[in-house]
C-alpha atoms as a PDB file:
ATOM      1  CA  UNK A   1     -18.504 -13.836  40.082  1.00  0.00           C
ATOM      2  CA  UNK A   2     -21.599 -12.518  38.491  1.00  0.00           C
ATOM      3  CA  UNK A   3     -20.232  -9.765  37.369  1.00  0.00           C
ATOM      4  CA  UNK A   4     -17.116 -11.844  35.813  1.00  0.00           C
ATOM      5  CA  UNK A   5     -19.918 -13.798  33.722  1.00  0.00           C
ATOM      6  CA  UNK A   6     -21.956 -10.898  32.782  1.00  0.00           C
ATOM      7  CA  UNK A   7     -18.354  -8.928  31.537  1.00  0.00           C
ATOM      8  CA  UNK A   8     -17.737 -12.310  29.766  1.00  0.00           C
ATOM      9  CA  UNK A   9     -21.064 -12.340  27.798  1.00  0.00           C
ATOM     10  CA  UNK A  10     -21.132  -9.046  27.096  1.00  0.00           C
ATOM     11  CA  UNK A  11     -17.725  -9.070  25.410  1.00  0.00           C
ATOM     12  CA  UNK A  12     -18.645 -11.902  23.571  1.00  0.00           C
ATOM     13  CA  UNK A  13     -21.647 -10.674  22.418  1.00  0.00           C
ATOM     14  CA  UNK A  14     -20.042  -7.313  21.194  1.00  0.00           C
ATOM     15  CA  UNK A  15     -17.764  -9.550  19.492  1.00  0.00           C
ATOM     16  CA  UNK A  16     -20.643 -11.277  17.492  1.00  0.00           C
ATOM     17  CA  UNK A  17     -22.173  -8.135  17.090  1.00  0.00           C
ATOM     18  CA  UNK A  18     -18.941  -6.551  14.877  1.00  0.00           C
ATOM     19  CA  UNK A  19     -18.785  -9.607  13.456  1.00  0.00           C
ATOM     20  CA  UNK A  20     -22.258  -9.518  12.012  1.00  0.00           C
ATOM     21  CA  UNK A  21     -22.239  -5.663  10.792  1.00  0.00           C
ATOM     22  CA  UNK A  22     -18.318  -7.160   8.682  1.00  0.00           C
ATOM     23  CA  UNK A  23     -20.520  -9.888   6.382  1.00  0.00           C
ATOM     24  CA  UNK A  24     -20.029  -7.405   3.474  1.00  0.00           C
ATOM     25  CA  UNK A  25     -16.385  -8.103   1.954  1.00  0.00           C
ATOM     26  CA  UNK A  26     -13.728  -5.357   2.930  1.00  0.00           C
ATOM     27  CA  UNK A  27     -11.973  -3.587   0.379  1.00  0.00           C
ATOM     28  CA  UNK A  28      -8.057  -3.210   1.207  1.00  0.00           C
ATOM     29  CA  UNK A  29      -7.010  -0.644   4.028  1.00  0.00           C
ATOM     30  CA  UNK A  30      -4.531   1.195   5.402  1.00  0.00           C
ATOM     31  CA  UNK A  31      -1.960  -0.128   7.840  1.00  0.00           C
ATOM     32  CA  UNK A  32      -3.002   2.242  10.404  1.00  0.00           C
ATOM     33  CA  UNK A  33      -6.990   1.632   9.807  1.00  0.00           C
ATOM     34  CA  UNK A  34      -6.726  -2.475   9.865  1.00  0.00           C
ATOM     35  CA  UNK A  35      -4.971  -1.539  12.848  1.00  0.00           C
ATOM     36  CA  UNK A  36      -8.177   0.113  14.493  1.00  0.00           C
ATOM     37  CA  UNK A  37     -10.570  -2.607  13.202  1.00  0.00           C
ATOM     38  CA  UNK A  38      -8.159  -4.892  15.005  1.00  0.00           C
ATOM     39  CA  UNK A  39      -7.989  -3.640  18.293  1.00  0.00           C
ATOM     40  CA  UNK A  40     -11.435  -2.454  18.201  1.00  0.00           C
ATOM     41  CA  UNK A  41     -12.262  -6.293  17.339  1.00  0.00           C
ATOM     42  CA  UNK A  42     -10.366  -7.213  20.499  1.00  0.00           C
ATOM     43  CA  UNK A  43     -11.876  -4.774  22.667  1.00  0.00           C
ATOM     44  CA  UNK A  44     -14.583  -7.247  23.248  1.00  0.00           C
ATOM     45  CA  UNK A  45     -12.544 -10.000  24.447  1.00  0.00           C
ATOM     46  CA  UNK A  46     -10.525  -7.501  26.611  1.00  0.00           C
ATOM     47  CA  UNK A  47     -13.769  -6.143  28.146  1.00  0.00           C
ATOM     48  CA  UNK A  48     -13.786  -9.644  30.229  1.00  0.00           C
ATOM     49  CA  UNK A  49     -10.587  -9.270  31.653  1.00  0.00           C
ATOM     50  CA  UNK A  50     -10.618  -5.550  32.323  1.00  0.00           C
ATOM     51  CA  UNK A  51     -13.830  -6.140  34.356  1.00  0.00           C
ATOM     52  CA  UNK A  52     -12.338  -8.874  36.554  1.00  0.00           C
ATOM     53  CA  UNK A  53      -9.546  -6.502  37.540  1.00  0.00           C
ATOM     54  CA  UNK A  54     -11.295  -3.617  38.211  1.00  0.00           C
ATOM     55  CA  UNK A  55      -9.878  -1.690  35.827  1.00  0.00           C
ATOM     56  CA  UNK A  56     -10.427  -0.250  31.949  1.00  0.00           C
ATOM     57  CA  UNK A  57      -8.149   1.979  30.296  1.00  0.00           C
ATOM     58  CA  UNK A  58     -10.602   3.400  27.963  1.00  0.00           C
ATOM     59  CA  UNK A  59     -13.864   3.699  29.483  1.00  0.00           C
ATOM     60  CA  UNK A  60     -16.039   4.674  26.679  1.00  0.00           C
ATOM     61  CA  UNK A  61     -14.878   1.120  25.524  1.00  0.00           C
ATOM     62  CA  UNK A  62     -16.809  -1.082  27.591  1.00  0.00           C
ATOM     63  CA  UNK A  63     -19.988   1.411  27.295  1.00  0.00           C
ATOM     64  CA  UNK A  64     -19.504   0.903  23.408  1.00  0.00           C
ATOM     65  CA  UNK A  65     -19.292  -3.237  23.505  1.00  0.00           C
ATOM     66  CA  UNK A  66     -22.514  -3.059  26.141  1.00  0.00           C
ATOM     67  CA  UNK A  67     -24.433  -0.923  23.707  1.00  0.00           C
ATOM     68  CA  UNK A  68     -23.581  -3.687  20.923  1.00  0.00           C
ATOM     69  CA  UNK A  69     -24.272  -6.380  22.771  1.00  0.00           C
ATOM     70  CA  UNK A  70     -27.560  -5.514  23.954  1.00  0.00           C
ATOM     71  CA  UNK A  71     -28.349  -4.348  20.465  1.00  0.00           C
ATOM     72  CA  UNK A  72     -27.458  -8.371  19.073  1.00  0.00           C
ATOM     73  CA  UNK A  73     -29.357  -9.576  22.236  1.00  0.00           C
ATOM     74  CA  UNK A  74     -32.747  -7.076  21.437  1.00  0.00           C
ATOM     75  CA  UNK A  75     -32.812  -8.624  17.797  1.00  0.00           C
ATOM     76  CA  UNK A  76     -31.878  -5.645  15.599  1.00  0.00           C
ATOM     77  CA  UNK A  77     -30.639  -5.796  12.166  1.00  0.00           C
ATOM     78  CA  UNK A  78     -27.373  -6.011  10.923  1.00  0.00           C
ATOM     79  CA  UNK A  79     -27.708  -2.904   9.105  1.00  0.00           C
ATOM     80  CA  UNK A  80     -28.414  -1.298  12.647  1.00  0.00           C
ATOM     81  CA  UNK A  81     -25.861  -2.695  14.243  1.00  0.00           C
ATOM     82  CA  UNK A  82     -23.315  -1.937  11.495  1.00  0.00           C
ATOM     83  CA  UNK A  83     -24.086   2.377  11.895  1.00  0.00           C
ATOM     84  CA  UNK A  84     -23.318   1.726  15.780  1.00  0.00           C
ATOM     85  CA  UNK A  85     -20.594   0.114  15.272  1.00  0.00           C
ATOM     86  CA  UNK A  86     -19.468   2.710  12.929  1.00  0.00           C
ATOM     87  CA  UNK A  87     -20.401   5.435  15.505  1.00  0.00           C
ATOM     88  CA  UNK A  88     -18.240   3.265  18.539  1.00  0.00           C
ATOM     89  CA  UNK A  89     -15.131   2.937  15.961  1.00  0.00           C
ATOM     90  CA  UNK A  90     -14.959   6.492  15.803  1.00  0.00           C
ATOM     91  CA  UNK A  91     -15.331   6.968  19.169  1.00  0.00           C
ATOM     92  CA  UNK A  92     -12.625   4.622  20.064  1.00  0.00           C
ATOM     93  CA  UNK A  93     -10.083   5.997  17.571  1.00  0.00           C
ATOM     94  CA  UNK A  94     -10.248   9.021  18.608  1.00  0.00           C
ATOM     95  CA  UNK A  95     -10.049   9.077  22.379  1.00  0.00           C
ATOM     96  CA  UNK A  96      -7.803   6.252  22.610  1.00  0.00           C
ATOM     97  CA  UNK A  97      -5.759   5.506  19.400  1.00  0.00           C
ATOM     98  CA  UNK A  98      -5.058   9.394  18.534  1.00  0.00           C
ATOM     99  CA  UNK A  99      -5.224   8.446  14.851  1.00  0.00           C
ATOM    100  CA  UNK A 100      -6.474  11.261  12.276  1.00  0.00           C
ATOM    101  CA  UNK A 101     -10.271  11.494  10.709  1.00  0.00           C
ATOM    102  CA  UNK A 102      -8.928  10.230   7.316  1.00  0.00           C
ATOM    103  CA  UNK A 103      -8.114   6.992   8.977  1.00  0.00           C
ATOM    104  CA  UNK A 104     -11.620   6.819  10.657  1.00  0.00           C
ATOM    105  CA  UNK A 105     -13.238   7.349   8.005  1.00  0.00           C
ATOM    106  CA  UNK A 106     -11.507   4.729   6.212  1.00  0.00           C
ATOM    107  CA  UNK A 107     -11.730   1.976   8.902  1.00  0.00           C
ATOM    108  CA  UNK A 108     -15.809   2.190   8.651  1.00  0.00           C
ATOM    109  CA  UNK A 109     -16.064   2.708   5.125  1.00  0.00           C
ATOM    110  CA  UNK A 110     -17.003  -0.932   4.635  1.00  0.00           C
ATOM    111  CA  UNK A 111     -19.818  -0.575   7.091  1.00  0.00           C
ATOM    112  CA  UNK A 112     -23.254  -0.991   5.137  1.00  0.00           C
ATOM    113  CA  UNK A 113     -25.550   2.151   5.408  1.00  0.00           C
ATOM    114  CA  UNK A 114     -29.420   1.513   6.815  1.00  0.00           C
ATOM    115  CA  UNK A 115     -30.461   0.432   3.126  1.00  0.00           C
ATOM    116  CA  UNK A 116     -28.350  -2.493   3.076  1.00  0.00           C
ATOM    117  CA  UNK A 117     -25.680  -1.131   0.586  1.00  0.00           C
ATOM    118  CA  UNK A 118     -22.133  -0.005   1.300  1.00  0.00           C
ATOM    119  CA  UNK A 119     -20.886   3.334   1.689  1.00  0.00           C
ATOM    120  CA  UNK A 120     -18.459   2.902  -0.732  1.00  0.00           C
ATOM    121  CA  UNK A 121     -18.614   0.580  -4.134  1.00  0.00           C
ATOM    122  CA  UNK A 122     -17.754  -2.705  -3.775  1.00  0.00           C
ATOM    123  CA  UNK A 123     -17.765  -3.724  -7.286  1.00  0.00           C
ATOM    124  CA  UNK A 124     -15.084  -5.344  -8.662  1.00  0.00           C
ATOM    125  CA  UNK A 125     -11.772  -3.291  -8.267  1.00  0.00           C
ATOM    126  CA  UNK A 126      -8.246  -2.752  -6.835  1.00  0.00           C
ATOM    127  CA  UNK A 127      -9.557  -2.071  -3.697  1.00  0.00           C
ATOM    128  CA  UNK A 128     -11.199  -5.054  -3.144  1.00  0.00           C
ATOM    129  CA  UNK A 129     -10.007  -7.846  -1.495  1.00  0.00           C
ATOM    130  CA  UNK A 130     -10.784 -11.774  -2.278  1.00  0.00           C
ATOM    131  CA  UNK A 131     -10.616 -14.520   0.284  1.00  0.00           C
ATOM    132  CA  UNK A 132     -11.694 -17.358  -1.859  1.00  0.00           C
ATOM    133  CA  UNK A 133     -11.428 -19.117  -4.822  1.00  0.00           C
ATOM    134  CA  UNK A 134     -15.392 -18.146  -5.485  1.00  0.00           C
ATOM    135  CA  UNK A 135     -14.685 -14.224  -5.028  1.00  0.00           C
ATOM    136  CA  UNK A 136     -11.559 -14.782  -7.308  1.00  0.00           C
ATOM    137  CA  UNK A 137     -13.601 -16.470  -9.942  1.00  0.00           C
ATOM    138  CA  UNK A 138     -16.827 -14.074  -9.693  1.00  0.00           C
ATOM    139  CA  UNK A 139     -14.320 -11.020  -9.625  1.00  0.00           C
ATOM    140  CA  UNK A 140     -12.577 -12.624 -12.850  1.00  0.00           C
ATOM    141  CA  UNK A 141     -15.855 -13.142 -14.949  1.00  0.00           C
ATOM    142  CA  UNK A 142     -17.031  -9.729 -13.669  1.00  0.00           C
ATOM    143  CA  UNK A 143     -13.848  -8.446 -15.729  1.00  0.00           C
ATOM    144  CA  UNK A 144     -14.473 -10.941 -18.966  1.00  0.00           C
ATOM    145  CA  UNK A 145     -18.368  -9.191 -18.897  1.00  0.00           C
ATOM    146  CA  UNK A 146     -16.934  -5.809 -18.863  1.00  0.00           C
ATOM    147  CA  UNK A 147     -14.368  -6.761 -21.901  1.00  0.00           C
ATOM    148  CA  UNK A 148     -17.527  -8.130 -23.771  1.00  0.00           C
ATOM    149  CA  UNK A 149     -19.643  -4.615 -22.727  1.00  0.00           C
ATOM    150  CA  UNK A 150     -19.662  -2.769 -25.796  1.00  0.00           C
ATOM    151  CA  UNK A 151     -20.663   0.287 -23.792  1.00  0.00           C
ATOM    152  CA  UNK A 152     -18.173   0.313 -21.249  1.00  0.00           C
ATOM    153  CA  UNK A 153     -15.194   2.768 -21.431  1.00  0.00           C
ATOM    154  CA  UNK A 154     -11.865   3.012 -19.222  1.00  0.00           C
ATOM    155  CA  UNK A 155     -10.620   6.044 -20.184  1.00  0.00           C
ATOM    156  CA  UNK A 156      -6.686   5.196 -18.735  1.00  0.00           C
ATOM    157  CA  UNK A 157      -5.171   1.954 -16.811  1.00  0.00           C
ATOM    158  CA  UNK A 158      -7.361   1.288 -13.443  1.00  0.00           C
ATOM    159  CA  UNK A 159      -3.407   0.350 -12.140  1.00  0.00           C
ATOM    160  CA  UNK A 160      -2.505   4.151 -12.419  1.00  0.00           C
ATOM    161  CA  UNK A 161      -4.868   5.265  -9.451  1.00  0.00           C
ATOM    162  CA  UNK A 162      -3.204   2.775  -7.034  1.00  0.00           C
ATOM    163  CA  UNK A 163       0.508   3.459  -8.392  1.00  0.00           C
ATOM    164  CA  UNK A 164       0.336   7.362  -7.736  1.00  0.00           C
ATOM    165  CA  UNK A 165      -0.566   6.615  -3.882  1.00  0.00           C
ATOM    166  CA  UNK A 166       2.420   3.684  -3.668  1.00  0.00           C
ATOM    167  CA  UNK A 167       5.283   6.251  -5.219  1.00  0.00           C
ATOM    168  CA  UNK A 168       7.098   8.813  -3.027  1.00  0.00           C
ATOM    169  CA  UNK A 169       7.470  12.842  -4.231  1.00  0.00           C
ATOM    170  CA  UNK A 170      10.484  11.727  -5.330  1.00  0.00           C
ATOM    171  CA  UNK A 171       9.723   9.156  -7.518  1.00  0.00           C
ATOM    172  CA  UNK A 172       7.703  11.186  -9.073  1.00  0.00           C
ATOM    173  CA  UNK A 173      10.144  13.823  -9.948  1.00  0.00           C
ATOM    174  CA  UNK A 174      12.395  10.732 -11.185  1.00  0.00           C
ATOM    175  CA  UNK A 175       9.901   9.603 -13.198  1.00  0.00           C
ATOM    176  CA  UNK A 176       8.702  13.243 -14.647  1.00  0.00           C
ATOM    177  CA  UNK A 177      12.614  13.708 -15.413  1.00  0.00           C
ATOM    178  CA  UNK A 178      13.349  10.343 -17.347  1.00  0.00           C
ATOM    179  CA  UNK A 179      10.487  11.471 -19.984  1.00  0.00           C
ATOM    180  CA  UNK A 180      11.436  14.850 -20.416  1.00  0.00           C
ATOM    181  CA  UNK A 181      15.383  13.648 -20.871  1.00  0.00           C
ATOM    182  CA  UNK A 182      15.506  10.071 -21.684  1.00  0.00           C
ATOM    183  CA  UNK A 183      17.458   6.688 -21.229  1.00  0.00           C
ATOM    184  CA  UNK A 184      20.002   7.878 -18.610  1.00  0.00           C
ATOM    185  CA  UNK A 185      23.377   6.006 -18.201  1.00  0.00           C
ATOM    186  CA  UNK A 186      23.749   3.049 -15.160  1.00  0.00           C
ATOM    187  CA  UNK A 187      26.915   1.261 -14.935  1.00  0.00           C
ATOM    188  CA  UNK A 188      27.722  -2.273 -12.607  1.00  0.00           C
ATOM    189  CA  UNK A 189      31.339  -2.273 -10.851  1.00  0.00           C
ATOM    190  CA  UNK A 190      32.691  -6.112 -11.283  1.00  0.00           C
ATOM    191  CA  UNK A 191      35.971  -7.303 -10.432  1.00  0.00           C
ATOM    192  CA  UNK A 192      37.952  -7.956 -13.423  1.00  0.00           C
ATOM    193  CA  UNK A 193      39.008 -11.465 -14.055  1.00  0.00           C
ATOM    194  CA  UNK A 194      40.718 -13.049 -17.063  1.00  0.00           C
ATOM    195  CA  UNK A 195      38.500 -13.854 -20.225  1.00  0.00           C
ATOM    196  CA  UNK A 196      35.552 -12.364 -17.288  1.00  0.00           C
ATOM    197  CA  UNK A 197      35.156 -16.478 -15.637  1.00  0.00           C
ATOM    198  CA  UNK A 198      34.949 -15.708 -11.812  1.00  0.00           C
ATOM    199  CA  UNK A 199      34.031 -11.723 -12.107  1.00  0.00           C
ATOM    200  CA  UNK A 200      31.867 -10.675  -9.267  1.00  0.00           C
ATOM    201  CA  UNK A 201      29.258  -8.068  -9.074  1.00  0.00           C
ATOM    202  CA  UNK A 202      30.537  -5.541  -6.642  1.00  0.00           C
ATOM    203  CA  UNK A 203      27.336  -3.475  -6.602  1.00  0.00           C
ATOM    204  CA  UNK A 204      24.952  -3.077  -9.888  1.00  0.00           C
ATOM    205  CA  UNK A 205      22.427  -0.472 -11.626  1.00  0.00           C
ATOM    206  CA  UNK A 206      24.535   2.990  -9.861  1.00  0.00           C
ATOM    207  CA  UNK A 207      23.191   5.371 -11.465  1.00  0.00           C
ATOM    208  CA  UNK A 208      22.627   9.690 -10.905  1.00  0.00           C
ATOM    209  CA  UNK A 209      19.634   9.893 -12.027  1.00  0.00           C
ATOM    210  CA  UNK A 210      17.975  10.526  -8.849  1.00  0.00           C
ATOM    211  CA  UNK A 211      20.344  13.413  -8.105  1.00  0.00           C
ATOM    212  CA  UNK A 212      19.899  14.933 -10.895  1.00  0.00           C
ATOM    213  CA  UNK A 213      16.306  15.216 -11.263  1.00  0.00           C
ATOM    214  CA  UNK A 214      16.714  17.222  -7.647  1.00  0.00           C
ATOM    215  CA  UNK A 215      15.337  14.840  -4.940  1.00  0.00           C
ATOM    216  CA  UNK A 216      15.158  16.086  -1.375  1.00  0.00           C
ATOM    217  CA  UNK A 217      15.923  12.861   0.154  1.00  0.00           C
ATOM    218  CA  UNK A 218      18.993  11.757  -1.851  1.00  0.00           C
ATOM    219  CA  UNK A 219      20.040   9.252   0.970  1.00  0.00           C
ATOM    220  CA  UNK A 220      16.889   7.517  -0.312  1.00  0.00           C
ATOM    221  CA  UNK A 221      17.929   7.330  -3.719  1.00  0.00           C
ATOM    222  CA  UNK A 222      18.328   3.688  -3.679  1.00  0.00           C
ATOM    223  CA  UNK A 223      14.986   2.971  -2.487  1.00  0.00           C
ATOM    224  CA  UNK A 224      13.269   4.781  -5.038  1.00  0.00           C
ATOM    225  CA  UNK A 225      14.957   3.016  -7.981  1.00  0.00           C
ATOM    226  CA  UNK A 226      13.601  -0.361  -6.224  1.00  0.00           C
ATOM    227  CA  UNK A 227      10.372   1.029  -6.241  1.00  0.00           C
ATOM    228  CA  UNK A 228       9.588   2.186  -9.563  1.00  0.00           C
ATOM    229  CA  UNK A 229      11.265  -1.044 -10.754  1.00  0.00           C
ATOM    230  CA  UNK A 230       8.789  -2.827  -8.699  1.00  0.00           C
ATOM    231  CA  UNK A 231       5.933  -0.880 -10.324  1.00  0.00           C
ATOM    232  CA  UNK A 232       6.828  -1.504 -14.020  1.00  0.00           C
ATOM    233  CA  UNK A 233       7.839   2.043 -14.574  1.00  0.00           C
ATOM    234  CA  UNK A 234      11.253   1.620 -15.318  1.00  0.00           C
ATOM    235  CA  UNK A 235      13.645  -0.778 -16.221  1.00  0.00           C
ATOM    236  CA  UNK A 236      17.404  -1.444 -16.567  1.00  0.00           C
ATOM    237  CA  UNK A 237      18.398  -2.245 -20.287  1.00  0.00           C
ATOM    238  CA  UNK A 238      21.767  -3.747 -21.646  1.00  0.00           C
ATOM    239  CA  UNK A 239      22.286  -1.037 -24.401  1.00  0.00           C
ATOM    240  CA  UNK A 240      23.919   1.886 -23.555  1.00  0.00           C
ATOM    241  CA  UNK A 241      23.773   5.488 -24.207  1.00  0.00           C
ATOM    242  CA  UNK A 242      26.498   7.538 -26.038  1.00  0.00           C
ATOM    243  CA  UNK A 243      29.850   6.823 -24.335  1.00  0.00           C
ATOM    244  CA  UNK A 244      30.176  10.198 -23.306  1.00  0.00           C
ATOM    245  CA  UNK A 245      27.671  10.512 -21.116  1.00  0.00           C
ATOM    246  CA  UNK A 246      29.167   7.558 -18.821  1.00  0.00           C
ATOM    247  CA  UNK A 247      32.000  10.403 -17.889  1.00  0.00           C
ATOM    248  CA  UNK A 248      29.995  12.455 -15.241  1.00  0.00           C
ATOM    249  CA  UNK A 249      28.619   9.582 -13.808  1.00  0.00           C
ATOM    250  CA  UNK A 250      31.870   7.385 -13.336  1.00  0.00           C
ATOM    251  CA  UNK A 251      33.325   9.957 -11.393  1.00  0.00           C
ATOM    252  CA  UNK A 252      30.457  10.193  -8.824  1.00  0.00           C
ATOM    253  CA  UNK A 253      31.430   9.501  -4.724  1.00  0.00           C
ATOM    254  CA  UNK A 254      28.866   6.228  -5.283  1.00  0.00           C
ATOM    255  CA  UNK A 255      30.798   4.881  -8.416  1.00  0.00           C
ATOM    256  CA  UNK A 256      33.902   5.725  -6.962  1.00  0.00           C
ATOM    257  CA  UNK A 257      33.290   3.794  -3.368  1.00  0.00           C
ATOM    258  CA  UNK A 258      32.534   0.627  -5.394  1.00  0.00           C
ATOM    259  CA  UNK A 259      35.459   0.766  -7.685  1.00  0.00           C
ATOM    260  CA  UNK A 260      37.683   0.828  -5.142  1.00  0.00           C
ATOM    261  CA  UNK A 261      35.579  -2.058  -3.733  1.00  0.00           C
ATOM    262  CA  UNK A 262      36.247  -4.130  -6.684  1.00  0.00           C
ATOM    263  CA  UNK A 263      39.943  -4.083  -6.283  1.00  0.00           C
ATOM    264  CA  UNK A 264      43.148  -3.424  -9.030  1.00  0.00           C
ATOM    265  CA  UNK A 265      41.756  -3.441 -12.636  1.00  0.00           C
ATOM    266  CA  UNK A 266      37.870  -3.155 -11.885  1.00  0.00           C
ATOM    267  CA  UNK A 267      35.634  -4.028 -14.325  1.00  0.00           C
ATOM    268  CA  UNK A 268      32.770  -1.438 -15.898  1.00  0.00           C
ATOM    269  CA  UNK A 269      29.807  -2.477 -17.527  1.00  0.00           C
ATOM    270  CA  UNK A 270      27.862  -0.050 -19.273  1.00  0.00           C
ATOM    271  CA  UNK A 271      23.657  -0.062 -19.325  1.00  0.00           C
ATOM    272  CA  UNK A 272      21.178   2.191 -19.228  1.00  0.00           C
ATOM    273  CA  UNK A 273      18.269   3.568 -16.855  1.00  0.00           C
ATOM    274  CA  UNK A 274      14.642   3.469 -18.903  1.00  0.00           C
ATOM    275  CA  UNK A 275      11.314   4.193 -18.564  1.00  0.00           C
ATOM    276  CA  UNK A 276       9.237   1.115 -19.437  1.00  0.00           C
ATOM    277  CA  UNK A 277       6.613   1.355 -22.192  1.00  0.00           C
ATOM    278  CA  UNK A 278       3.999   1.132 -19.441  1.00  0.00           C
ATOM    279  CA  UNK A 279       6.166   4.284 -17.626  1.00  0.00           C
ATOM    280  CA  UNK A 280       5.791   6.356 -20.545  1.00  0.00           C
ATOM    281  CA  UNK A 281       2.215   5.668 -20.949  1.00  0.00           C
ATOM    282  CA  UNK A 282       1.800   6.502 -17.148  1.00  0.00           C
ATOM    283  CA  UNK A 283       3.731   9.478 -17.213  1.00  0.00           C
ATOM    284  CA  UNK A 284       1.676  11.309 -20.458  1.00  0.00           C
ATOM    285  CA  UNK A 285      -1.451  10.655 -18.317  1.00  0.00           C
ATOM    286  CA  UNK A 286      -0.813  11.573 -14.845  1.00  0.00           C
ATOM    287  CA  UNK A 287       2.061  14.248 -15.747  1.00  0.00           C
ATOM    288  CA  UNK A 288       1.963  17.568 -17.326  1.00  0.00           C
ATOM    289  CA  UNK A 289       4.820  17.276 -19.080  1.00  0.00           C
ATOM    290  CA  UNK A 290       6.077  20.400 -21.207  1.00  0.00           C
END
């Protein structure tokens, strides 16, 4: 029974210990790193329960949330505390997550160093994440005092650095092909009803663009579309290119499938795949484009 209790207030204390060395605000993650932080914040309520039975998967574990807790319990400081509890989330990642260094080194990036400031910046950015309506506001007049700062320069889009991590290979090629060639053709397939009152949309925006600017994952053509959509790279437009153009594309397996979809007499209408003004911009910066 005593050692039940002692297992209990250990874990708990470990527990308060992370908790302390996390006062700094966390800048957004990776999946797989707010993943560690999590179980590596439950590790100290586990520690109770493994104790009782006997048993503890991952024994550096326990050994990590004992050094903690003693450390809390002996008084030191949160900066302290914070570069062991760096030190045990690497630990733990490694020998019992199997994740890679990049994602350990992400996870305890937030962790203040032994001077009290963070490893990384934490100054107003993309990466940072707000809780509150106070971080929102402070993070929102940090912004209106840069616009005001004479002497402050942002030499391209601060949204650029984030987009080029959330777009596949792919999408780049997509997007590196739509400025070299242009507006490329789309088409919807709609059944055809009399004076067009109760046409449906059998499937919208087909397009070959993807295909044609030689992506290795064709099957994931679809997806990639979505995505740069999403970003504000490209958009579908109602004016069309030259007619001529529609001919290769009409005739493709995807084109085809819904046509034959649609019924007798389908219905074609005619639009075009763009590059956004925002795409374009994007593009001349992070592309060389001959």
């Amino acid at each position: 029974m005593t050692d039940d209790r002692t297992g209990q207030d250990l874990a708990r204390a470990g527990t308060r210990a992370v908790e302390r060395s996390s006062d700094v605000e966390q800048r957004q993650i990776s999946n797989e790193a707010r993943l560690i932080r999590g179980v590596f914040r439950a590790a100290g309520l586990a520690a109770g329960t493994a104790v009782r039975g006997s048993q503890w998967a991952v024994g550096t574990t326990y050994e990590v949330t004992k050094e903690l807790a003693q450390a809390a319990l002996d008084g030191e400081s949160s900066a302290d505390i914070a570069e062991r509890t760096g030190n045990a989330l690497r630990s733990i990642a490694r020998s019992a997550l199997g994740v890679t260094e990049g994602s350990v080194r992400e996870i305890v990036s937030y962790v203040p160093t032994a001077n009290g400031s963070a490893q990384q910046s934490l100054a107003v950015g993309p990466y940072l994440r707000s809780s509150t309506t106070e971080d929102l506001r402070r993070r929102g007049d940090a912004l209106l005092a840069r616009s005001a700062d004479v002497y402050f320069t942002e030499d391209v889009h601060p949204a650029y650095d984030r987009i080029l991590d959330e777009i596949a290979p792919d999408e780049a090629r997509i997007l590196r092909f739509m400025a070299l060639n242009g507006p490329q053709p789309a088409v919807d397939v709609r059944t055809n009803r009399p004076l067009g009152i109760g046409s449906e949309l059998v499937q919208g925006d087909l397009t070959s663009v993807p295909e044609q600017a030689g992506v290795r994952y064709p099957d994931r053509a679809r997806s990639y579309l979505i995505n740069l959509n999403r970003l504000g790279l490209t958009l579908t437009s109602d004016d069309p290119v030259v007619l001529s153009r529609y001919m290769v594309l009409e005739v493709q397996p995807v084109v085809e499938e819904a046509l034959k979809k649609a019924g007798r007499a389908p219905k074609i209408v005619r639009k075009s795949l763009r590059l956004s003004e925002f795409g374009e911009d994007f593009c001349r910066t992070c592309f060389t484009i001959g």
